[in-house]
Every structure is written in C-alpha cells, then in structure tokens.
N, C-alpha and C. Protein backbone atom coordinates (compact mmCIF):
# COMPACT_ATOMS: atom_id res chain seq x y z
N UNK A 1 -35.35 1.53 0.64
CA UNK A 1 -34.17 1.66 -0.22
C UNK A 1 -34.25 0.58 -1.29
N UNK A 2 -34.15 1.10 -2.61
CA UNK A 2 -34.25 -0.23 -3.74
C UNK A 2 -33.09 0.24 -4.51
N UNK A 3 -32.29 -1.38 -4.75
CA UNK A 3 -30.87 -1.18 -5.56
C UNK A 3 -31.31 -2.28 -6.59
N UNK A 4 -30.85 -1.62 -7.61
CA UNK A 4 -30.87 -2.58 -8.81
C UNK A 4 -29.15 -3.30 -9.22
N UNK A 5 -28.96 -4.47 -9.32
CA UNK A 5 -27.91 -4.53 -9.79
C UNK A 5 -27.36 -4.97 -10.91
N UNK A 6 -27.17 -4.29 -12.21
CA UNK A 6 -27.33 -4.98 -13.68
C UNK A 6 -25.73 -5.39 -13.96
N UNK A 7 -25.53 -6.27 -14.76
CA UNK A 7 -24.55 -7.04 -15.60
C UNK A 7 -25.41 -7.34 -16.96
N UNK A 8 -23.81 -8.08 -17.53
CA UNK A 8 -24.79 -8.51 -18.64
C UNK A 8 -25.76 -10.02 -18.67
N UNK A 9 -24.91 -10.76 -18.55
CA UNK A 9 -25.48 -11.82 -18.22
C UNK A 9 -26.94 -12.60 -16.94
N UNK A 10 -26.38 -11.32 -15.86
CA UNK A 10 -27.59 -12.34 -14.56
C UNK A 10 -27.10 -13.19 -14.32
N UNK A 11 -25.97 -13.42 -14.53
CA UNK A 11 -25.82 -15.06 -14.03
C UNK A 11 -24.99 -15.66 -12.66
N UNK A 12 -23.64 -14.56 -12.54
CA UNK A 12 -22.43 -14.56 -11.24
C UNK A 12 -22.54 -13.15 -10.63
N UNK A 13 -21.97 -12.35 -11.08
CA UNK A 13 -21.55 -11.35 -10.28
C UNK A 13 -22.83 -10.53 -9.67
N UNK A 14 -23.52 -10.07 -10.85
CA UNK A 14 -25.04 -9.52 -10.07
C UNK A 14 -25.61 -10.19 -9.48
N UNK A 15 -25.65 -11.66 -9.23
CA UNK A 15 -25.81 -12.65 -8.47
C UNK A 15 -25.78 -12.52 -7.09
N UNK A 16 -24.13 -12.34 -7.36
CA UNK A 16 -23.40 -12.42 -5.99
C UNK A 16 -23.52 -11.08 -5.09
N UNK A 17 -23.68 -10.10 -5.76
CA UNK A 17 -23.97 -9.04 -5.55
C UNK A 17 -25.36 -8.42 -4.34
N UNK A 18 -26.18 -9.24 -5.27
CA UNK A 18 -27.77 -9.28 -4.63
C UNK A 18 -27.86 -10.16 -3.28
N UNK A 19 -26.97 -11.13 -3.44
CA UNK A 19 -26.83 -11.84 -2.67
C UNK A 19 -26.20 -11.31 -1.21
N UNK A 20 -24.93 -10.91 -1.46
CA UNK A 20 -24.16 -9.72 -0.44
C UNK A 20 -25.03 -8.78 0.29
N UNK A 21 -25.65 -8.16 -0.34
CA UNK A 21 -26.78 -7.27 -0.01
C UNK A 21 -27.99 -7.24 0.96
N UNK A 22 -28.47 -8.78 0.39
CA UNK A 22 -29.63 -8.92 0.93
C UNK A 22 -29.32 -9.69 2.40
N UNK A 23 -27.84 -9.98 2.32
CA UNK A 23 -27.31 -10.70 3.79
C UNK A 23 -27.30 -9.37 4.91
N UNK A 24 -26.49 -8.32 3.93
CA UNK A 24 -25.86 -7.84 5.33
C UNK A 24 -27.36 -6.75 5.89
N UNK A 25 -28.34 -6.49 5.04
CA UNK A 25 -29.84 -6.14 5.48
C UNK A 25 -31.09 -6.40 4.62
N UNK A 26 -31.58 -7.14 5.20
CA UNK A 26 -32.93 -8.43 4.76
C UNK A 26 -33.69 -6.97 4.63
N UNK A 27 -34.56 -5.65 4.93
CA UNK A 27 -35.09 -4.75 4.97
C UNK A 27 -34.65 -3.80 3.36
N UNK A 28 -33.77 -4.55 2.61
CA UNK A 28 -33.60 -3.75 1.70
C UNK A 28 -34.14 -4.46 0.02
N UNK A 29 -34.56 -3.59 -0.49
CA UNK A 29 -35.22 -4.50 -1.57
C UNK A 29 -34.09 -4.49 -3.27
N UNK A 30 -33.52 -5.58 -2.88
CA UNK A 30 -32.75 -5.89 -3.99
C UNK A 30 -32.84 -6.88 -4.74
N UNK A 31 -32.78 -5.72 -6.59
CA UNK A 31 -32.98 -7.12 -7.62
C UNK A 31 -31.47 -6.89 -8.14
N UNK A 32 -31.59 -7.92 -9.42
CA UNK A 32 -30.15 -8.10 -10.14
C UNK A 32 -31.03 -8.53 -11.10
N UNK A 33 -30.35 -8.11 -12.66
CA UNK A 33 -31.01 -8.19 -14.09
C UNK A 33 -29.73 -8.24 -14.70
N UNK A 34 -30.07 -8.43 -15.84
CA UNK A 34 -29.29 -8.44 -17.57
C UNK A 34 -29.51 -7.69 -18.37
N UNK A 35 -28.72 -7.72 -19.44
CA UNK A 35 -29.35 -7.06 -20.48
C UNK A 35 -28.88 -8.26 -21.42
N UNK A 36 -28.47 -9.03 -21.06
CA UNK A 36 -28.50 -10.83 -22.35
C UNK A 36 -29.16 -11.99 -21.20
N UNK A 37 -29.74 -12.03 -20.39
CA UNK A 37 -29.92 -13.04 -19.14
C UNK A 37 -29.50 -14.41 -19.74
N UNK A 38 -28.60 -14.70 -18.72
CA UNK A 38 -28.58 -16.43 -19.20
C UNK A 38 -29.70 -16.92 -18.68
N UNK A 39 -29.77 -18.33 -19.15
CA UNK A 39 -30.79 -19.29 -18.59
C UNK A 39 -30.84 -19.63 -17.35
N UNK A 40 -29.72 -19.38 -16.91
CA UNK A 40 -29.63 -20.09 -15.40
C UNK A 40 -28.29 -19.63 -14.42
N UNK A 41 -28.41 -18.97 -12.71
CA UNK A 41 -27.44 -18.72 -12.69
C UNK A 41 -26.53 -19.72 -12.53
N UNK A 42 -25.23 -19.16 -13.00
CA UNK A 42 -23.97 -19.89 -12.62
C UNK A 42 -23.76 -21.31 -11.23
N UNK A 43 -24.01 -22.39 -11.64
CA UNK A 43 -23.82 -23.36 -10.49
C UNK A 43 -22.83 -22.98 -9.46
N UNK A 44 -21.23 -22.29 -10.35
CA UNK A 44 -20.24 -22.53 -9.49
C UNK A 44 -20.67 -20.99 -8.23
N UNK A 45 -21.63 -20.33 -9.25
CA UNK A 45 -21.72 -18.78 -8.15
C UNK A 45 -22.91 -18.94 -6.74
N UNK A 46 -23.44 -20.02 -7.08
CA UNK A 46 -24.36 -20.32 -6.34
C UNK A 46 -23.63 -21.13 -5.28
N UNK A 47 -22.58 -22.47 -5.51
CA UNK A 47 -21.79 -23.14 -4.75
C UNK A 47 -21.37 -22.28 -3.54
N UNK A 48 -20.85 -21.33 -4.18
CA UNK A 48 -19.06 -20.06 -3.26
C UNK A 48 -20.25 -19.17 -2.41
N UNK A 49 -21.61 -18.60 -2.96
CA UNK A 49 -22.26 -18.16 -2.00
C UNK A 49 -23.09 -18.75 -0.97
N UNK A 50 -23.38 -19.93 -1.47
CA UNK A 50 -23.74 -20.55 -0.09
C UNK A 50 -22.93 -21.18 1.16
N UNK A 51 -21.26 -21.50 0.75
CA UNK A 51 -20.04 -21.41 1.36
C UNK A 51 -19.88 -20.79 2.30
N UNK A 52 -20.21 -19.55 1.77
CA UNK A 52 -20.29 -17.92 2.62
C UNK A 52 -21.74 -17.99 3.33
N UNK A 53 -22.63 -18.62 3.21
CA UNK A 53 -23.82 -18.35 4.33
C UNK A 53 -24.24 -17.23 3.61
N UNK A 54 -24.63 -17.13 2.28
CA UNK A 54 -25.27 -15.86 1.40
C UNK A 54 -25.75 -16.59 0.18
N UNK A 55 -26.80 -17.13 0.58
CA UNK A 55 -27.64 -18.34 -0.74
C UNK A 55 -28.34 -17.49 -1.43
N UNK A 56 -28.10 -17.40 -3.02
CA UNK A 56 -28.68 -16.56 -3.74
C UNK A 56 -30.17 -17.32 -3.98
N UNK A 57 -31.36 -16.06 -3.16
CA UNK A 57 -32.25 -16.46 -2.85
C UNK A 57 -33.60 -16.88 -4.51
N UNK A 58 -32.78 -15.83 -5.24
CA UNK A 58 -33.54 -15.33 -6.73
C UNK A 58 -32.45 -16.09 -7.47
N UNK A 59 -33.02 -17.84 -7.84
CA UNK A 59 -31.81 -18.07 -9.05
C UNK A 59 -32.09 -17.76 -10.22
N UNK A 60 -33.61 -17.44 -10.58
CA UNK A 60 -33.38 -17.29 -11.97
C UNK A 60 -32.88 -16.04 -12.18
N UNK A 61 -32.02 -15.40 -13.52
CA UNK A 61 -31.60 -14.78 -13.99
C UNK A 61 -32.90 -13.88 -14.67
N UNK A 62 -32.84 -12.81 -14.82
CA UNK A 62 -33.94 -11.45 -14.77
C UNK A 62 -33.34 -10.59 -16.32
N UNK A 63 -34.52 -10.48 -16.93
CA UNK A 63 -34.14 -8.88 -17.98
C UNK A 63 -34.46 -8.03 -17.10
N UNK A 64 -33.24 -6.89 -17.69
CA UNK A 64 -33.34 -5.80 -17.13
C UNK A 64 -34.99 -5.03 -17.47
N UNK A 65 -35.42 -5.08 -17.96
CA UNK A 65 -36.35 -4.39 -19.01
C UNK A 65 -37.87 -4.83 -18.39
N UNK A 66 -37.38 -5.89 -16.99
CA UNK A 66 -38.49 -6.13 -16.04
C UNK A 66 -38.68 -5.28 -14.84
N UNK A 67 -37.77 -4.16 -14.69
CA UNK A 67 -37.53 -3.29 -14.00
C UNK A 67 -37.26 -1.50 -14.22
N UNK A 68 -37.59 -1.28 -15.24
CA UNK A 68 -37.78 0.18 -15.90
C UNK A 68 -38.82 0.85 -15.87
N UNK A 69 -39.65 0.29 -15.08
CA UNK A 69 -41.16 1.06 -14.93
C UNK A 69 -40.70 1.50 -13.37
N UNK A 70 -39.85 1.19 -12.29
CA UNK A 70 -39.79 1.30 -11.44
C UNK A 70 -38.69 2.52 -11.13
N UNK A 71 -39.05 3.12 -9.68
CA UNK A 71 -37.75 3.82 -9.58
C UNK A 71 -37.11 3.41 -8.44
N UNK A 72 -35.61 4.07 -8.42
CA UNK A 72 -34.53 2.98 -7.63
C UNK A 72 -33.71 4.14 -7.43
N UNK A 73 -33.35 3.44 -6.04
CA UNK A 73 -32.25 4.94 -5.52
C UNK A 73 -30.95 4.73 -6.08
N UNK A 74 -30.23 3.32 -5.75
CA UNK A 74 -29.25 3.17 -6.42
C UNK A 74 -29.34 1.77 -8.05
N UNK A 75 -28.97 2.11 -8.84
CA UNK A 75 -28.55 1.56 -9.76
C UNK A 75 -27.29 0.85 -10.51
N UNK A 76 -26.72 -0.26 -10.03
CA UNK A 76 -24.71 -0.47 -10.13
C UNK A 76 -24.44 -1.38 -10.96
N UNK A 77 -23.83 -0.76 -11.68
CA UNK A 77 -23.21 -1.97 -13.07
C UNK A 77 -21.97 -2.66 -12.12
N UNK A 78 -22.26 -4.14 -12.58
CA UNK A 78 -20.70 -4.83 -11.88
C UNK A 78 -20.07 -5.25 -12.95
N UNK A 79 -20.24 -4.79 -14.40
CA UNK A 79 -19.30 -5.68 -15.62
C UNK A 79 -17.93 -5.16 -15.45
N UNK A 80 -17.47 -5.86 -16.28
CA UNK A 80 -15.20 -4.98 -16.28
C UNK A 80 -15.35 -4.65 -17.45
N UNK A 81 -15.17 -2.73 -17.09
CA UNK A 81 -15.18 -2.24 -18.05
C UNK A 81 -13.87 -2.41 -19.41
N UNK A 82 -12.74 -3.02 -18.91
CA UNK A 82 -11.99 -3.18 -19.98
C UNK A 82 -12.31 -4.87 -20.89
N UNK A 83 -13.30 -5.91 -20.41
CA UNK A 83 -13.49 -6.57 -21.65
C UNK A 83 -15.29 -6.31 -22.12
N UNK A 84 -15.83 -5.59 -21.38
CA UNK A 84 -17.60 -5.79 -21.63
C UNK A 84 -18.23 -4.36 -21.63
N UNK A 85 -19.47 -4.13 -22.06
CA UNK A 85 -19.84 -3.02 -22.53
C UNK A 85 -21.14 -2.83 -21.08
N UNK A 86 -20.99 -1.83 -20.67
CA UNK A 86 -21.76 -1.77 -19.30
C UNK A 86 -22.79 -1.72 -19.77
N UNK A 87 -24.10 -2.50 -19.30
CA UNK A 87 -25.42 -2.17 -19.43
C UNK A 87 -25.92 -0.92 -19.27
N UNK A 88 -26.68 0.37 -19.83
CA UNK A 88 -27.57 0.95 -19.34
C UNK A 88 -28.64 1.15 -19.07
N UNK A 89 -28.84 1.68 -18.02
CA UNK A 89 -30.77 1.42 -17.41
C UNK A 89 -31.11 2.95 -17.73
N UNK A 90 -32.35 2.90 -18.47
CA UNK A 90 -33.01 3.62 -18.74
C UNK A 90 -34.02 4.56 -18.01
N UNK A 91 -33.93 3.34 -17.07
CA UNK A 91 -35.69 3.94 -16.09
C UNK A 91 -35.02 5.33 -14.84
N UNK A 92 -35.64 5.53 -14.24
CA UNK A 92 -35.91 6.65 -13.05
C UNK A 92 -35.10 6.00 -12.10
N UNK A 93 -33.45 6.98 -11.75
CA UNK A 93 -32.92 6.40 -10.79
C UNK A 93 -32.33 8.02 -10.31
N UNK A 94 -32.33 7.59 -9.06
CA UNK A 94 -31.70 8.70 -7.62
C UNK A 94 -29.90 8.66 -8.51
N UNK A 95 -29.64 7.71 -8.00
CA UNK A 95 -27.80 7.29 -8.08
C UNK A 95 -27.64 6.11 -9.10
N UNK A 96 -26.22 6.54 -9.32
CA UNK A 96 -25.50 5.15 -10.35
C UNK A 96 -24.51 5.28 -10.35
N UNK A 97 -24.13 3.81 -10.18
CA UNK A 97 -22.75 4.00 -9.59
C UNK A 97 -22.32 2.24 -10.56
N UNK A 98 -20.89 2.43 -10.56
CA UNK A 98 -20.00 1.07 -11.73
C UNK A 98 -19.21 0.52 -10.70
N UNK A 99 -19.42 -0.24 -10.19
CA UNK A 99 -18.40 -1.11 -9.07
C UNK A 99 -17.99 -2.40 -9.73
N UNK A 100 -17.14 -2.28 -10.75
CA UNK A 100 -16.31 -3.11 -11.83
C UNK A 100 -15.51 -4.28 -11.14
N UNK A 101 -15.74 -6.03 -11.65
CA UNK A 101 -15.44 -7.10 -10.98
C UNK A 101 -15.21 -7.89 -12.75
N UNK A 102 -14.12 -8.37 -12.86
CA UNK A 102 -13.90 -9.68 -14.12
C UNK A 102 -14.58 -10.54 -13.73
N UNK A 103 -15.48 -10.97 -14.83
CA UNK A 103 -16.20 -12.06 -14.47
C UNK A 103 -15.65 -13.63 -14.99
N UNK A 104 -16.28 -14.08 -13.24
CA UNK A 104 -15.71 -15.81 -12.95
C UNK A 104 -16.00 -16.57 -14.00
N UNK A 105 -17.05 -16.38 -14.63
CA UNK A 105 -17.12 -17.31 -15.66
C UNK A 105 -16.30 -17.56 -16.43
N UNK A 106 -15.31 -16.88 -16.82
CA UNK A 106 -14.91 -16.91 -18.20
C UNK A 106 -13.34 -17.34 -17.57
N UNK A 107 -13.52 -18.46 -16.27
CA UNK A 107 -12.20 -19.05 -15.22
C UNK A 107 -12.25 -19.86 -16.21
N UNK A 108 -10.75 -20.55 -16.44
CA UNK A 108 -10.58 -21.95 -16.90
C UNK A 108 -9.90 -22.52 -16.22
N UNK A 109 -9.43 -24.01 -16.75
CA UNK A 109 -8.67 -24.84 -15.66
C UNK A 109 -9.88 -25.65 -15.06
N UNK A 110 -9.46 -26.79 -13.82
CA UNK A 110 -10.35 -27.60 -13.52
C UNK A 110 -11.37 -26.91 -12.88
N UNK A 111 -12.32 -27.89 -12.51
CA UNK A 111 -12.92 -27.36 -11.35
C UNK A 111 -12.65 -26.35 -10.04
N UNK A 112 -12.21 -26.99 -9.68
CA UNK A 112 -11.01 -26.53 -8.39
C UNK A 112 -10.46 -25.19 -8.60
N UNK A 113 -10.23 -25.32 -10.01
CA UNK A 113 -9.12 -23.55 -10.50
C UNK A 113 -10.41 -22.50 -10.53
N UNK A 114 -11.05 -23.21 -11.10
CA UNK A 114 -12.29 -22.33 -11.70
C UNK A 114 -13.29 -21.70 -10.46
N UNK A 115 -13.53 -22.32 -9.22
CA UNK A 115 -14.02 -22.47 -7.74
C UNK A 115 -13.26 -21.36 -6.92
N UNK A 116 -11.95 -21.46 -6.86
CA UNK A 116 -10.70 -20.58 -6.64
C UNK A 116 -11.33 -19.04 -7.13
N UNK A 117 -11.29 -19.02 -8.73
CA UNK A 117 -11.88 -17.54 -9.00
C UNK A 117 -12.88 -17.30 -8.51
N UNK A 118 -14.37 -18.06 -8.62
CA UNK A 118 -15.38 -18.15 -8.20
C UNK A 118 -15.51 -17.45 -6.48
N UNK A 119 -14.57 -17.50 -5.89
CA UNK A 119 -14.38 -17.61 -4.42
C UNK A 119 -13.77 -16.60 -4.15
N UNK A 120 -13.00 -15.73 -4.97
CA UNK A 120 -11.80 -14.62 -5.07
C UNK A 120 -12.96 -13.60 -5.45
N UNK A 121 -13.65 -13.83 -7.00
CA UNK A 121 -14.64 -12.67 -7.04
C UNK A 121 -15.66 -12.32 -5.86
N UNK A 122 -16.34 -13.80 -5.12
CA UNK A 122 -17.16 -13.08 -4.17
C UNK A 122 -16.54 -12.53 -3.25
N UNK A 123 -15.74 -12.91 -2.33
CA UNK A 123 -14.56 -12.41 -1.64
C UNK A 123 -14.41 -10.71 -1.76
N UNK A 124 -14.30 -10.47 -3.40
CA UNK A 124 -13.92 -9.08 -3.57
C UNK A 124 -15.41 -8.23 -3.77
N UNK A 125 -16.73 -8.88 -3.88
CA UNK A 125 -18.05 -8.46 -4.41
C UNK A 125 -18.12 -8.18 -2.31
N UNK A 126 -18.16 -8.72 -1.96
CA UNK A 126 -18.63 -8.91 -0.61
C UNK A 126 -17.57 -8.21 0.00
N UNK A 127 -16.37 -7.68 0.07
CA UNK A 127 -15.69 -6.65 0.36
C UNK A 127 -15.99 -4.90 0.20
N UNK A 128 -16.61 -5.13 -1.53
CA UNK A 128 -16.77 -3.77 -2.19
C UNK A 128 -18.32 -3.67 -1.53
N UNK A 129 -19.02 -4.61 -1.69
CA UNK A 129 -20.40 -4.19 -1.35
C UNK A 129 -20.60 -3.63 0.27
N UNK A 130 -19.88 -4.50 0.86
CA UNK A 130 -20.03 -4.24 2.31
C UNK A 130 -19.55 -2.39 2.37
N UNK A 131 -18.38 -2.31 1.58
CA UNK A 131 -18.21 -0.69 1.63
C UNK A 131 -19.47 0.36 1.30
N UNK A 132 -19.60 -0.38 0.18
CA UNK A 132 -20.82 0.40 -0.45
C UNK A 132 -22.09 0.76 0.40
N UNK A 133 -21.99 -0.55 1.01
CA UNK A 133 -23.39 -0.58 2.09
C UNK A 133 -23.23 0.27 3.22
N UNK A 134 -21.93 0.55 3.98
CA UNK A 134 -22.01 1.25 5.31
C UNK A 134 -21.80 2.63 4.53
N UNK A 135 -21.01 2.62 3.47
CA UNK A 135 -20.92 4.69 3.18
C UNK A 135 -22.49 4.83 2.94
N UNK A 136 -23.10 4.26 1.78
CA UNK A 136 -24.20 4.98 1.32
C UNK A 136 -25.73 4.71 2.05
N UNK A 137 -25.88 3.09 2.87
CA UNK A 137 -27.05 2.76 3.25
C UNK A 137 -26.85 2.87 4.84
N UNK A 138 -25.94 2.56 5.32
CA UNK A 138 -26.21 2.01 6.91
C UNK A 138 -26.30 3.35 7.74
N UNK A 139 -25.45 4.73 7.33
CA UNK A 139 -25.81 5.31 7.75
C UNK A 139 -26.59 6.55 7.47
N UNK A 140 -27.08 5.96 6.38
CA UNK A 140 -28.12 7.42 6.25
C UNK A 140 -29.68 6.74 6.30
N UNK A 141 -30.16 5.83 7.03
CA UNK A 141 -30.89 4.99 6.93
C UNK A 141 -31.65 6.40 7.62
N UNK A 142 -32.98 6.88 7.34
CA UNK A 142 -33.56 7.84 7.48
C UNK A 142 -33.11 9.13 7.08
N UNK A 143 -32.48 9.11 6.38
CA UNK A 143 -31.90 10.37 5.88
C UNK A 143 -31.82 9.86 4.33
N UNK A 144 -31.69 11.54 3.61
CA UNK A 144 -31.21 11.23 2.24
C UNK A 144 -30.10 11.15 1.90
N UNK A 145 -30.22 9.77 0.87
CA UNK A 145 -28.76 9.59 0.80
C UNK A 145 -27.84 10.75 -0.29
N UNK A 146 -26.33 11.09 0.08
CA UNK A 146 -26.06 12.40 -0.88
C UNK A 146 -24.80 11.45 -0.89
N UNK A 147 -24.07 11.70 -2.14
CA UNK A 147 -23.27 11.02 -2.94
C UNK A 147 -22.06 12.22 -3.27
C-alpha cells in the first residue's frame, strides 16, 4: 500500500500526517511532499509529534515532483481549502482523497499559544488519519481497496 501525502509547504501537517501513518503500520510505505517545500520541517511539528511517540522519521521536506513517476493507491491533500489552493498530483493514482486541517504555522501568540495549536492540529491529523486508516487500509489489507 503506498500513500502520498501532499500540502503545500512539507513542512507540519503532511508531516504530521506521514508521521500518524507510519505509527499506526510500519508495513506501509508513506511519503509527504510539496508543491513550495520549505527548507525545513516545522520545529514546533516535530516537538508535538514526538510528545505523541510519532517522531517524524523523514525531516526533510520533499517536492512533490520527486514522486510522479510512481504509482500510489492513495493520494491526500491536507491544505484548508478555504485559505490555500490544494496541490495537484499529476502522476498515476488508484484514490484521492482532501482530508482538510488549518495549518499550525500560521499560530501566533507565544510559544506556548503557538504549541497549543501545534498539539490541537496533530490531535485532529491523528484522529482523521486513524479513521482513514481502519475504513480504507486495516481492513482490506489483502483485498482491493473500493471507495
């Protein structure tokens, strides 16, 4: 099973995402890309997932455009569609699916405030994913998945 998970950046949420993923089954091959990659992911997204016992194992941040030669069963935008423009992937995919999260970065306030969101988005990434994971992967694990 290969899931791609694009944003724009690479930096928090597809982060956190890949991260979620690769906890709740090590047997599944998950990347996370951009279509602007920052330089580096998010310190505070890296902090809140290792909190959680889900250390984002891949910190650097990825172009999408390193992954379009490949094919992928599922494909999931995590941007919010009411302030950001969803990435699209071009390449050979089974499924695609938009599991929409505001991104932490753009928290203000101290540290502390900003940690708070940081901690609320994975919270809700690691809620939605875990759904995502038992409807579409856990149990059709030898079977095809149908949507």
């Amino acid at each position: 099973m290969k899931i791609l998970i694009l944003c724009t950046g690479n930096s928090c949420r597809s982060k956190m995402a890949q991260a979620c993923l690769q906890h709740l089954d090590a047997g599944l091959y998950v990347r996370s890309a951009g279509t602007r990659p920052a330089h580096n992911t998010h310190p505070l997204a890296v902090e809140v997932m290792e909190e959680a016992g889900m250390p984002v194992r891949d910190l650097q941040p990825h172009d999408v455009r390193e992954y379009t030669h490949e094919e992928w069963d599922f494909v999931i935008t995590v941007c919010d569609h009411a302030r950001e423009t969803c990435p699209v992937f071009v390449g050979n995919v089974k499924h695609r699916l938009h599991l929409g999260f505001p991104d932490p970065a753009q928290a203000k306030g101290t540290r502390e405030e900003q940690l708070s969101v940081f901690r609320s988005t994975r919270d809700h990434i690691t809620l939605i994913f875990n759904e995502f994971y038992h409807k579409y992967i856990q149990d059709t694990h030898g079977h095809e998945t149908r949507l």
